[in-house]
C-alpha atoms as a PDB file:
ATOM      1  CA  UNK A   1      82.214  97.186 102.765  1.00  0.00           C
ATOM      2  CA  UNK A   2      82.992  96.037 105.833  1.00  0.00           C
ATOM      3  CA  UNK A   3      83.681  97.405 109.803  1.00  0.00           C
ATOM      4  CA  UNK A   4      85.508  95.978 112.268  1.00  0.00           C
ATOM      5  CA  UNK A   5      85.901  97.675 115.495  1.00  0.00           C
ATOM      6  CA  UNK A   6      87.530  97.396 118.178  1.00  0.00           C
ATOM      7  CA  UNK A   7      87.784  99.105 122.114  1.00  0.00           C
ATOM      8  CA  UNK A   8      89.765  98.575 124.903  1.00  0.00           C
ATOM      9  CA  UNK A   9      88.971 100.263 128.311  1.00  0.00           C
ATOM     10  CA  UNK A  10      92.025 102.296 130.558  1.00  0.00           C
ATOM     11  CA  UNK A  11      92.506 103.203 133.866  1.00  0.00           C
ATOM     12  CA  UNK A  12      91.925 106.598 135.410  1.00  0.00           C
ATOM     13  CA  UNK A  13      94.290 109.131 134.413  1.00  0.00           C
ATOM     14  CA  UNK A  14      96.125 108.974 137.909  1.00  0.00           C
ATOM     15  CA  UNK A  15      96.302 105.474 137.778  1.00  0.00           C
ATOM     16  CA  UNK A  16      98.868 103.175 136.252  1.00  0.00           C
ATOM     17  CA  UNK A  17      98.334  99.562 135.045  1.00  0.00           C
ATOM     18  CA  UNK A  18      98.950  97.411 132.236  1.00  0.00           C
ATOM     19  CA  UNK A  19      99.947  99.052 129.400  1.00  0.00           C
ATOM     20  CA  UNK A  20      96.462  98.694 127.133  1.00  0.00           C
ATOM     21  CA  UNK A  21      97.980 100.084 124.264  1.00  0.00           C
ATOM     22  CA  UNK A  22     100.049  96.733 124.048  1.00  0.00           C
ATOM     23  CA  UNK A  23      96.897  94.226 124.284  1.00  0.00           C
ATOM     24  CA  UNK A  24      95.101  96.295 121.897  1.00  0.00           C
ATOM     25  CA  UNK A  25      97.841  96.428 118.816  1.00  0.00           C
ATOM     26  CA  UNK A  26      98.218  92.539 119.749  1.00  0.00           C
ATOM     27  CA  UNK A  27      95.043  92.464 118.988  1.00  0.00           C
ATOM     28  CA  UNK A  28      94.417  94.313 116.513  1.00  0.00           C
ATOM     29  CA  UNK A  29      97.780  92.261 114.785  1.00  0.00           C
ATOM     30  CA  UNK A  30      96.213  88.991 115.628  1.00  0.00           C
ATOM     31  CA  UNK A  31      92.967  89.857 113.451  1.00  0.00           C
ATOM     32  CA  UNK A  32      94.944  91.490 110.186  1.00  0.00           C
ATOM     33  CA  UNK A  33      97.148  88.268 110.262  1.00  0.00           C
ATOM     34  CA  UNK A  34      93.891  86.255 110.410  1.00  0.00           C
ATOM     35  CA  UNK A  35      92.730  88.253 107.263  1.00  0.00           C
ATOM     36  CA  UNK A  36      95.379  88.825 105.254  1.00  0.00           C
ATOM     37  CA  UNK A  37      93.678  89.428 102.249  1.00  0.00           C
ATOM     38  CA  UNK A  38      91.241  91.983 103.288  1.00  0.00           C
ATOM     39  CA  UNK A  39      91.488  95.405 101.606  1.00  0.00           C
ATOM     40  CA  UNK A  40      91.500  98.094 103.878  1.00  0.00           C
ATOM     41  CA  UNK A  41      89.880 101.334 103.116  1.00  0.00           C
ATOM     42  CA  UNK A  42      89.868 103.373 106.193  1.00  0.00           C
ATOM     43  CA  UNK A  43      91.061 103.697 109.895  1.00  0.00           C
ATOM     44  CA  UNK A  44      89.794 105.738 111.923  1.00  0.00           C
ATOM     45  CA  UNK A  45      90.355 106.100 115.959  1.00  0.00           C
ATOM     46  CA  UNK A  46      89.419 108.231 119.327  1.00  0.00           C
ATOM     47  CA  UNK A  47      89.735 108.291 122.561  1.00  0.00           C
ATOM     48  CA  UNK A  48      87.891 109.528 125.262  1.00  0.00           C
ATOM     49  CA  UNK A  49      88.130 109.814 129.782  1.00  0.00           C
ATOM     50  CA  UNK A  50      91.506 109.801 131.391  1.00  0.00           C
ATOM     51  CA  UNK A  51      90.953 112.245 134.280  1.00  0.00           C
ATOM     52  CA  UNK A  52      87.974 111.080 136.310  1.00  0.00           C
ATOM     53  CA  UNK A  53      86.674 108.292 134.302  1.00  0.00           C
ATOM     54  CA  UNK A  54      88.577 105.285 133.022  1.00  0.00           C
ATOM     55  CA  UNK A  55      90.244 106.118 129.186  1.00  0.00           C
ATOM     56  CA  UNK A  56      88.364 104.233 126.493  1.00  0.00           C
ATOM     57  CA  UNK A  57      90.057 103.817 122.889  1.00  0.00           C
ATOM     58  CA  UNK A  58      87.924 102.613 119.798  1.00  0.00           C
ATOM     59  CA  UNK A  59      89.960 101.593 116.516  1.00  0.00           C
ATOM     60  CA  UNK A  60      87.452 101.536 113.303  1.00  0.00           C
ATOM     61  CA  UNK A  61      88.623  99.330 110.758  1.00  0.00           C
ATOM     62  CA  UNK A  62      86.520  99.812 107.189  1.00  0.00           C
ATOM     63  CA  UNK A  63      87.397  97.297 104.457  1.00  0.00           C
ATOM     64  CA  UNK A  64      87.133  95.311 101.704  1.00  0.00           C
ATOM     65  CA  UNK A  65      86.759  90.999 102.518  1.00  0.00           C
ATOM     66  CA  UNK A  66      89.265  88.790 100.722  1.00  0.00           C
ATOM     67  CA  UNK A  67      88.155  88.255  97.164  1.00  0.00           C
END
């Protein structure tokens, strides 16, 4: 079995930019398209900061490589 993991940083909870919740599903997207047959097993994700320190998100991907 296999991880792939990926994190994308925020802003600060009173701050507004970019919306980083779009670049990561793009590209998270990008990478199941480029391994379409992978067999997923588990996802697991968390998030931490927001108030005083920037937000950080981390998407775990466990699975299976293309047979």
């Amino acid at each position: 079995m296999k991880i792939k993991i990926f994190k994308k940083s925020g802003h600060h909870f009173f701050k507004r930019g970019p919306a980083s919740k779009d670049i990561l599903e793009n590209e998270i997207n990008s990478w199941l398209e480029a391994n379409k047959g992978i067999e997923i097993k588990d996802i697991k994700q968390s998030c931490c900061g927001g108030s005083l320190e920037p937000s950080i998100t981390v998407i775990s991907i466990w699975y299976e490589p293309a047979k």
